[in-house]
Structures are given as C-alpha cells and as structure tokens.
Protein backbone atom coordinates (compact mmCIF):
# COMPACT_ATOMS: atom_id res chain seq x y z
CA UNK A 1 10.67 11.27 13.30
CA UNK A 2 11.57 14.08 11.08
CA UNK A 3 12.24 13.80 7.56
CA UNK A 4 15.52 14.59 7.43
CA UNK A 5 15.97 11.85 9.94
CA UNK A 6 14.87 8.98 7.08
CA UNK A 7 17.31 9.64 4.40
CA UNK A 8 17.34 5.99 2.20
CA UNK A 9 21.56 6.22 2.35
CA UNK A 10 20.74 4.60 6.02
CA UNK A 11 18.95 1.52 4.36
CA UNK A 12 21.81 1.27 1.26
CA UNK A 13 22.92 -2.09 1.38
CA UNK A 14 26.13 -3.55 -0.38
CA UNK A 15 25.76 -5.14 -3.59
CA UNK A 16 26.88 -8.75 -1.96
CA UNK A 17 23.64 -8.22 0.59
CA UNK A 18 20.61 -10.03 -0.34
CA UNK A 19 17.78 -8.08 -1.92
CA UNK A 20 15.43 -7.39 0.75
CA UNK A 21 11.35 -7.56 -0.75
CA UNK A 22 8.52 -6.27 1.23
CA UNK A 23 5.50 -8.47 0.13
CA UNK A 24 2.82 -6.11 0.57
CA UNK A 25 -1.20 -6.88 1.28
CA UNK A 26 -2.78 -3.50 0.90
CA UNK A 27 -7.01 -2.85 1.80
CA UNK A 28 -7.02 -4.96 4.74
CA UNK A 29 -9.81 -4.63 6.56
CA UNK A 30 -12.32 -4.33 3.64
CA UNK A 31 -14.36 -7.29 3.63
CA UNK A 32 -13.95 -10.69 5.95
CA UNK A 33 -12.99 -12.21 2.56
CA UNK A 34 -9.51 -9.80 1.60
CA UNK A 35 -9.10 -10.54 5.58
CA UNK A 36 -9.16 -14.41 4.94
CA UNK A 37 -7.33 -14.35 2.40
CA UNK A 38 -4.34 -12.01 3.80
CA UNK A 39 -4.50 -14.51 6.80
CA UNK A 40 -3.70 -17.11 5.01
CA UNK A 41 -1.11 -15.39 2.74
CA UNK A 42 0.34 -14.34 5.79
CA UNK A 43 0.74 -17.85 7.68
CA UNK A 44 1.31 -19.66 4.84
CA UNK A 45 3.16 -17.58 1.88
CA UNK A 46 5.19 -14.79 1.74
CA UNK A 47 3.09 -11.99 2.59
CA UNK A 48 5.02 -9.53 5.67
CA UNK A 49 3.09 -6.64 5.75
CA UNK A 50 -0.21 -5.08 4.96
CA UNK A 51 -1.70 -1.89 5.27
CA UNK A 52 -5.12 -1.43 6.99
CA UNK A 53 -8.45 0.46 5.81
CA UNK A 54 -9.70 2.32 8.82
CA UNK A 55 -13.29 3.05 7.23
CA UNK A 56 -13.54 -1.04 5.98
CA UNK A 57 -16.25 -2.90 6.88
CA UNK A 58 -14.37 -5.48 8.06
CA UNK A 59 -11.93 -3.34 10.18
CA UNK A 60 -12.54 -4.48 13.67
CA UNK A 61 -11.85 -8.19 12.54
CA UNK A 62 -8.46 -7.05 10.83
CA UNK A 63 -7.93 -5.35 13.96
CA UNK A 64 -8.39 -8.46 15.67
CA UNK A 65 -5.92 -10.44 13.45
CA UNK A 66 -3.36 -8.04 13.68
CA UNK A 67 -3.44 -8.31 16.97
CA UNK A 68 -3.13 -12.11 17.27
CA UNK A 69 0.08 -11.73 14.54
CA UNK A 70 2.25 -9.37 16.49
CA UNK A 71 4.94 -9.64 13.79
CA UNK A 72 2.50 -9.10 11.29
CA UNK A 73 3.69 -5.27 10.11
CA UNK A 74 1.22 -3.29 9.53
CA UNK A 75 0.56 0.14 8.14
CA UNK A 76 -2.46 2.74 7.63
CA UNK A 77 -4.15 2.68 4.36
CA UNK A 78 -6.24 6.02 4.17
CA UNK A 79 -9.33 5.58 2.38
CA UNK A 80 -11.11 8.75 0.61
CA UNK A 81 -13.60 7.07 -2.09
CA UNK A 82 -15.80 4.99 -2.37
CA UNK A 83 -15.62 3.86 1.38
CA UNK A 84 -18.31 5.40 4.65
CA UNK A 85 -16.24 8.30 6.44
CA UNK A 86 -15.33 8.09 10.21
CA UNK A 87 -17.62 10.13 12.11
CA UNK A 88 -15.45 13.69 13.04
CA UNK A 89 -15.89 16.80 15.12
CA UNK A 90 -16.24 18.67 12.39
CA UNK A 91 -18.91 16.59 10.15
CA UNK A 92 -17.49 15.14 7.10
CA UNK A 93 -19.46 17.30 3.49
CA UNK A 94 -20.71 13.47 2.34
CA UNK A 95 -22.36 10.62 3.66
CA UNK A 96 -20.09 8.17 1.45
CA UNK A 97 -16.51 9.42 -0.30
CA UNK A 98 -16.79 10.30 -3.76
CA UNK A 99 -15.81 7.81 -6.28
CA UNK A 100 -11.91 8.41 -6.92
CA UNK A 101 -12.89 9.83 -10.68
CA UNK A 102 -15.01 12.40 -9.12
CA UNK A 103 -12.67 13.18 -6.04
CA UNK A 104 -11.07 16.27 -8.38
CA UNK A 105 -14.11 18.21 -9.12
CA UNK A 106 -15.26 17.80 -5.66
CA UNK A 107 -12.17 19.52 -4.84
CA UNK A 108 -12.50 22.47 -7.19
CA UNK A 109 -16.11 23.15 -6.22
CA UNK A 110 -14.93 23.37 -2.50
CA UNK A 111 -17.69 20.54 -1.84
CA UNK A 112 -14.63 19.10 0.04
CA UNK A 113 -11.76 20.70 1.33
CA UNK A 114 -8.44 20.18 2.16
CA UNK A 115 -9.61 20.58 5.73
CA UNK A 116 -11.92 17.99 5.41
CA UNK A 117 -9.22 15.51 4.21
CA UNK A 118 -6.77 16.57 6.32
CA UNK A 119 -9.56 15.84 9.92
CA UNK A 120 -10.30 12.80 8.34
CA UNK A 121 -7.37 11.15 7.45
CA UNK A 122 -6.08 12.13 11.33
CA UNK A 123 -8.89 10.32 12.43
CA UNK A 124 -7.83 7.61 10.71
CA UNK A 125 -4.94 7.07 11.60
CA UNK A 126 -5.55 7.59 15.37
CA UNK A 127 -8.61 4.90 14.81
CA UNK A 128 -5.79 2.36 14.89
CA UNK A 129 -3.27 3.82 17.10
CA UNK A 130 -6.31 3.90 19.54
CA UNK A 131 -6.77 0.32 18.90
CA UNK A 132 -2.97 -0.90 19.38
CA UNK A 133 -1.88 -1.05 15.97
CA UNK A 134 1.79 0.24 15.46
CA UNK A 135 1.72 1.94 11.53
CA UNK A 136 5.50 1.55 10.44
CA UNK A 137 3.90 2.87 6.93
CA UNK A 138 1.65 5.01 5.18
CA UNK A 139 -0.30 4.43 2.06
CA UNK A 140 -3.72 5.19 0.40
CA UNK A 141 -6.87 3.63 -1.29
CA UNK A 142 -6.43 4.31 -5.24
CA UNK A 143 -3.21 6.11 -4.03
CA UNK A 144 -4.96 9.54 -3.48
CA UNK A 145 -2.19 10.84 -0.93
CA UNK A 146 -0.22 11.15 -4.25
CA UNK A 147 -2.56 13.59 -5.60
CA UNK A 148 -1.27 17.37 -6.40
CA UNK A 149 -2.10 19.39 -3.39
CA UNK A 150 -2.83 16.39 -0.90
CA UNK A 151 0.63 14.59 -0.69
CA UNK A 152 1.50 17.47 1.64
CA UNK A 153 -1.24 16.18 4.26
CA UNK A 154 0.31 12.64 4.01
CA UNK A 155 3.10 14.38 4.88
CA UNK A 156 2.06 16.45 8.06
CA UNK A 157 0.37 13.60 8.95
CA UNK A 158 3.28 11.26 8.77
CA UNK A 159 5.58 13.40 10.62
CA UNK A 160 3.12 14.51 13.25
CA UNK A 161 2.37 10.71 14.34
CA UNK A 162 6.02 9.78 13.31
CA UNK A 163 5.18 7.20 10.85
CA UNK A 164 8.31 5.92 9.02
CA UNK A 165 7.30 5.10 5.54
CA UNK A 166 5.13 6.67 3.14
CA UNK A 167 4.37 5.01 -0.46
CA UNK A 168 5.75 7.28 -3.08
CA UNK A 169 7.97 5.88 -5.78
CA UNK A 170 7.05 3.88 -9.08
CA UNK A 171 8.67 1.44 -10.62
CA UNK A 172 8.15 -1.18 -12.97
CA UNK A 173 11.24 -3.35 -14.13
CA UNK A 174 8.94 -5.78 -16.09
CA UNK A 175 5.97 -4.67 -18.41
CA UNK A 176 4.13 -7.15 -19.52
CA UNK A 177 1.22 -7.51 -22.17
CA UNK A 178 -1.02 -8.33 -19.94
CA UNK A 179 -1.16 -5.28 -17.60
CA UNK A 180 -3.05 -3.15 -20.44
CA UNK A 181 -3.22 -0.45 -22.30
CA UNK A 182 -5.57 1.45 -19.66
CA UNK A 183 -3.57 -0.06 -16.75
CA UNK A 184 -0.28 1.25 -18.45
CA UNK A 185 -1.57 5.14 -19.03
CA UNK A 186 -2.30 5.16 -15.27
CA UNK A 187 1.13 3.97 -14.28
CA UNK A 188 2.58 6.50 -16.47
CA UNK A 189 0.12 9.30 -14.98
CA UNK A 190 0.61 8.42 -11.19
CA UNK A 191 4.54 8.18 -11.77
CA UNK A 192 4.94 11.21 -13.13
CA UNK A 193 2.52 13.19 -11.00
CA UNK A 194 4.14 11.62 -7.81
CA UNK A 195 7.78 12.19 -8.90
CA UNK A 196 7.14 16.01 -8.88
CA UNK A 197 4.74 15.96 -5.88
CA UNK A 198 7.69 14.34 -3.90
CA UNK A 199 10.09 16.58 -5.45
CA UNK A 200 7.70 19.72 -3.96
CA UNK A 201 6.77 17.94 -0.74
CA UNK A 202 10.24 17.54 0.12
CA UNK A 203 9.65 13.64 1.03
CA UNK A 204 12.27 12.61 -1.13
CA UNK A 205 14.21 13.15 1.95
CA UNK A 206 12.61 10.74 3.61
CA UNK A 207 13.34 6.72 3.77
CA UNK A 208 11.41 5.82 0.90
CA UNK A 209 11.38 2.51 -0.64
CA UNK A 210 10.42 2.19 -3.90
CA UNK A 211 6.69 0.21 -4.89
CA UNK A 212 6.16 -2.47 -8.27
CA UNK A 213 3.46 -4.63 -8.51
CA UNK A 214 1.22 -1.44 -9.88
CA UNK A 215 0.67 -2.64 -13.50
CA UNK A 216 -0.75 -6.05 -12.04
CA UNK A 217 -2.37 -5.15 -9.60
CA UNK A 218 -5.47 -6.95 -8.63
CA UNK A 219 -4.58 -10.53 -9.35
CA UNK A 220 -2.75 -10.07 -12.69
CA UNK A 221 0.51 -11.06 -12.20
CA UNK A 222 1.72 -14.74 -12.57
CA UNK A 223 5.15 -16.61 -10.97
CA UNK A 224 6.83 -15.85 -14.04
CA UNK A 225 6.46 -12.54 -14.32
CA UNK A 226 7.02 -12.99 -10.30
CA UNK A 227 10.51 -14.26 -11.22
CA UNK A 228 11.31 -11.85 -14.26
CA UNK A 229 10.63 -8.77 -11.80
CA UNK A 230 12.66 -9.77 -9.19
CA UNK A 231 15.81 -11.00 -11.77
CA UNK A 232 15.08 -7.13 -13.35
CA UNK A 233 14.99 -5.55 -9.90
CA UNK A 234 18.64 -7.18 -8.54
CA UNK A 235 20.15 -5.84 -12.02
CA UNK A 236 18.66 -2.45 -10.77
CA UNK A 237 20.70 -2.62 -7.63
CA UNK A 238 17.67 -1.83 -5.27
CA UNK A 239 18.54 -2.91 -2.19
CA UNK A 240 14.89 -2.95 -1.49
CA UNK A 241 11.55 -2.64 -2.70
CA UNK A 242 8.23 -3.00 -2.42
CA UNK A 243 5.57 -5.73 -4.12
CA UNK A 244 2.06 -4.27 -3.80
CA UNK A 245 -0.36 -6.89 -3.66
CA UNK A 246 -4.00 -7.73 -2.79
CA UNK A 247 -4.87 -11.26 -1.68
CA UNK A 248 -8.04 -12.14 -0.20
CA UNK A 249 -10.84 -14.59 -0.92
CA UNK A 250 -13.87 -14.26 -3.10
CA UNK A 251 -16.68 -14.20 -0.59
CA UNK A 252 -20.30 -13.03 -1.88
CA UNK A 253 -19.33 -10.02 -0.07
CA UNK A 254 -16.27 -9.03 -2.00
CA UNK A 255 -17.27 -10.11 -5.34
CA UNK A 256 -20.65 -8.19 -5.06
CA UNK A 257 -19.68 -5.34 -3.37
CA UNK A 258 -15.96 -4.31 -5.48
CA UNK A 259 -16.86 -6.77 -8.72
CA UNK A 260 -16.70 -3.43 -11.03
CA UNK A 261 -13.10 -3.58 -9.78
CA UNK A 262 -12.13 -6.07 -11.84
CA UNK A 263 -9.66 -7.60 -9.18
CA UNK A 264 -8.61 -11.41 -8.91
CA UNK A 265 -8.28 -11.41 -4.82
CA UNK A 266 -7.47 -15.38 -5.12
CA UNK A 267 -4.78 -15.19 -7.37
CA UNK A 268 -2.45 -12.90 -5.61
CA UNK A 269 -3.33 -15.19 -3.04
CA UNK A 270 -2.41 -18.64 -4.91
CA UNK A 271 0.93 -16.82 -6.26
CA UNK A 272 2.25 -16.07 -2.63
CA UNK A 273 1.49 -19.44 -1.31
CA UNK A 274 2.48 -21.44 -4.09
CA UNK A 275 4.81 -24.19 -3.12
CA UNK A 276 7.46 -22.76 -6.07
CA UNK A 277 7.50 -19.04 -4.78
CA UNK A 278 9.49 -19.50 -1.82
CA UNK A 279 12.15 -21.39 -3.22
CA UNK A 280 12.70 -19.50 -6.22
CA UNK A 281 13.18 -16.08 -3.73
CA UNK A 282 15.35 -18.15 -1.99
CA UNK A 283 17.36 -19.12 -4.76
CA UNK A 284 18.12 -15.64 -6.03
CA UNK A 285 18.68 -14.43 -2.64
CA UNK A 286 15.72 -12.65 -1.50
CA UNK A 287 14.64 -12.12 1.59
CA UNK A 288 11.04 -11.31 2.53
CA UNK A 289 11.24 -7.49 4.37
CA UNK A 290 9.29 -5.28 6.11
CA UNK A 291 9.23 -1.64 6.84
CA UNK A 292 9.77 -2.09 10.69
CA UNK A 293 12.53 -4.05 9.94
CA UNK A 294 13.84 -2.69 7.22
CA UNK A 295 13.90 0.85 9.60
CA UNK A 296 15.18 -0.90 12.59
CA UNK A 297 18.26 -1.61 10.27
C-alpha cells in the first residue's frame, strides 16, 4: 500500500470505543527458549502479536509455530547487530553484525553501506514471505530502522512489500523509578531522533500506532505499573497503542548467549499470563489488538 493510503484518521476511534492494546512479543525466533515462552504467552495470556528475527537461531522453529497459530499476527523484526547475516548476492562486509554501539562508525568508515543494509534487510523480509508468513508490521532489533539515514530503507522496504505498520512513535505515560537512569537517556535519545526521522521520511503519513513498554523493557515492568499505564494511556485518548514486550523462557541457551542483556524473559512472561491481567484489561475496557486487525478496521 502506499503511504498516503495509511493515514491513522482511518483507525480514530470514538472516545465511547474501547481502547484497543496490541500486546507485542518482539525477537521471536532467537532462541527455542524466547520461542517457548511467546508460545505460551500466546495460548495462555494476552500476547497477539510478535515480530520475527529472520537471522535467529531459532527461526525455522518460530516459523513452524507461526504456522500452527494462524491468528497469531506476526511481523518482521530486522536484525543488524549482534546476530549472523543471511547469505546475499552481493556478500554481506562481516561475518557477524556489528554490535549496535559500533553500528555508527561502521557506517562512517563505509565498512558497511547503506547498500549493504538495504540487500539485507530485503532478504529478510522475503526469508519469511518465502516461508508463508504474512508481516502486517515492521520493526527492528535495538530499533536500528529508526536510525538517521536508515529509517528511509524501512521505508522503501515497507512500501515495496506493502507492509502496513512500521514501529515509529514513543511514548511513555508512566515513568517509573525503576526503568533507570541509563534506560531513561535512551528513551529520550530514540524519541527524539525518531520524531524528526519520521517527520523527514514522510511516514508520519502512514498508519502508525504509537509503542510504550520501552523504559521496561526486558522484564521490568510489574502489573501495577501494567495497570497505571493503561489508566494513563485512556486519559491520553489513544485509541490504540502498542505494549512492546519480550517473553520467553530462560533456557541455558538464552541466558548464556544474551545474559549481558540484562533481560528478565520470564517475567514479561508471568505478567501476561497472570490470572489478574486479563480481568483488570477487561475491567477498564481494553481489548487485546493487533495490527491485521486493527488495519482490517
């Protein structure tokens, strides 16, 4: 679809409608434990939609689930650190991506070009269109497609394989202690950087749905805060939004592998199955969304 195609007026709901809240399992595909644990999160909590890591190690068995969960939505997650590259025409500059802190100066010393990101995030994304996954979304590892200079591939890319949604807007109605004084400079950095990116790129035209869940990320936010974000977001009037989370279980695998992450897979997991969660949505009148449906609206 084109951009001007998306505009969010289309999705503007009344203020009597019920606020609709896309529960959000991103980096599927990136161990068997995240995979687990989204599974379960899925079939048993509130989960609705996840986006999945074409270069994961444990993409084929995501692949696999998805399939078996037809109205599991599901999105692209393009990976460019830390992860193996997909084998391209054109040969990718490095064996593994660059760790996201290092991603920049690769950049400026032409090690890896725009090019290079551009063939490899295509690849990608037809990696799972190949496979039968329908991507109603687009988002990215460490939320590179937000960077200056590459949001306009995300872009080309979106339109060319008319992918609805792409992650874009920041918000967070409910800042807690707990999030961090680190955590807190890179929500400030990312929002600002992506509000004038989008304002450049155009893709504020687009259907975009704004993303919380950002300062807590990883396991760090708790049913109260759960509750307190969703009270904060209704007296925003955002008819809907997006809660970025990663559930999974903490295999050997994951806890080895991503431990310098410093990410709690199990209790993003606990939170969305927990016996209390669904009733309390319920109770303020939220409905669990998802892009496809939210665009089918």
């Amino acid at each position: 679809m084109k951009p001007d195609e998306g505009n969010f007026d289309r999705y503007s709901f009344p203020d009597s409608r019920p606020l609709h809240v896309i529960f959000h399992g991103d980096d599927f595909g990136l161990t068997s434990g995240v995979n687990k644990g989204i599974l379960q999160a899925f079939r048993k909590g509130v989960l609705t939609s996840v986006s999945i890591m074409a270069c994961g190690a444990a993409v084929d068995e995501a692949i696999e689930i998805a399939h078996g969960h037809p109205d599991m939505d599901t999105g692209v997650h393009l990976v460019l650190s830390d992860e193996i590259p997909l084998r391209t025409p054109t040969p990718f500059p490095f064996a593994r991506f660059p760790r996201r802190r290092r991603l920049i100066s690769t950049l400026l010393s032409r090690k890896l070009t725009l090019q290079h990101i551009e063939t490899q995030w295509k690849h990608q994304v037809e990696m799972l269109l190949d496979a039968g996954i329908p991507l109603s979304h687009m988002d990215s590892h460490q939320h590179i497609h937000l960077y200056p200079g590459i949001l306009p591939i995300a872009v080309r890319i979106a339109i060319e394989y008319g992918i609805p949604f792409i992650r874009s807007s920041f918000t967070e109605p409910v800042i807690s202690a707990g999030a961090g004084y680190r955590r807190m400079v890179d929500y400030l950095l990312i929002k600002s950087w992506s509000t004038v990116c989008t304002l450049q790129t155009g893709i504020h035209s687009w259907a975009c749905i704004p993303t919380t869940g950002f300062l807590h990320a990883g396991g760090k936010l708790n049913f109260n805060t759960l509750s307190a974000t969703m009270d904060a977001v209704r007296r925003k009037r955002i008819p809907a939004i997006e809660l970025m989370l990663h559930p999974g279980t903490e295999n050997p695998q994951t806890c080895t592998r991503y431990h310098h992450w410093n990410y709690f897979w199990e209790n993003d997991l606990n939170l969305i199955t927990d016996p209390r969660t669904a009733p309390m949505l319920a109770q303020k009148n939220i409905i669990p969304a998802s892009f496809s449906r939210i665009h089918e609206m």
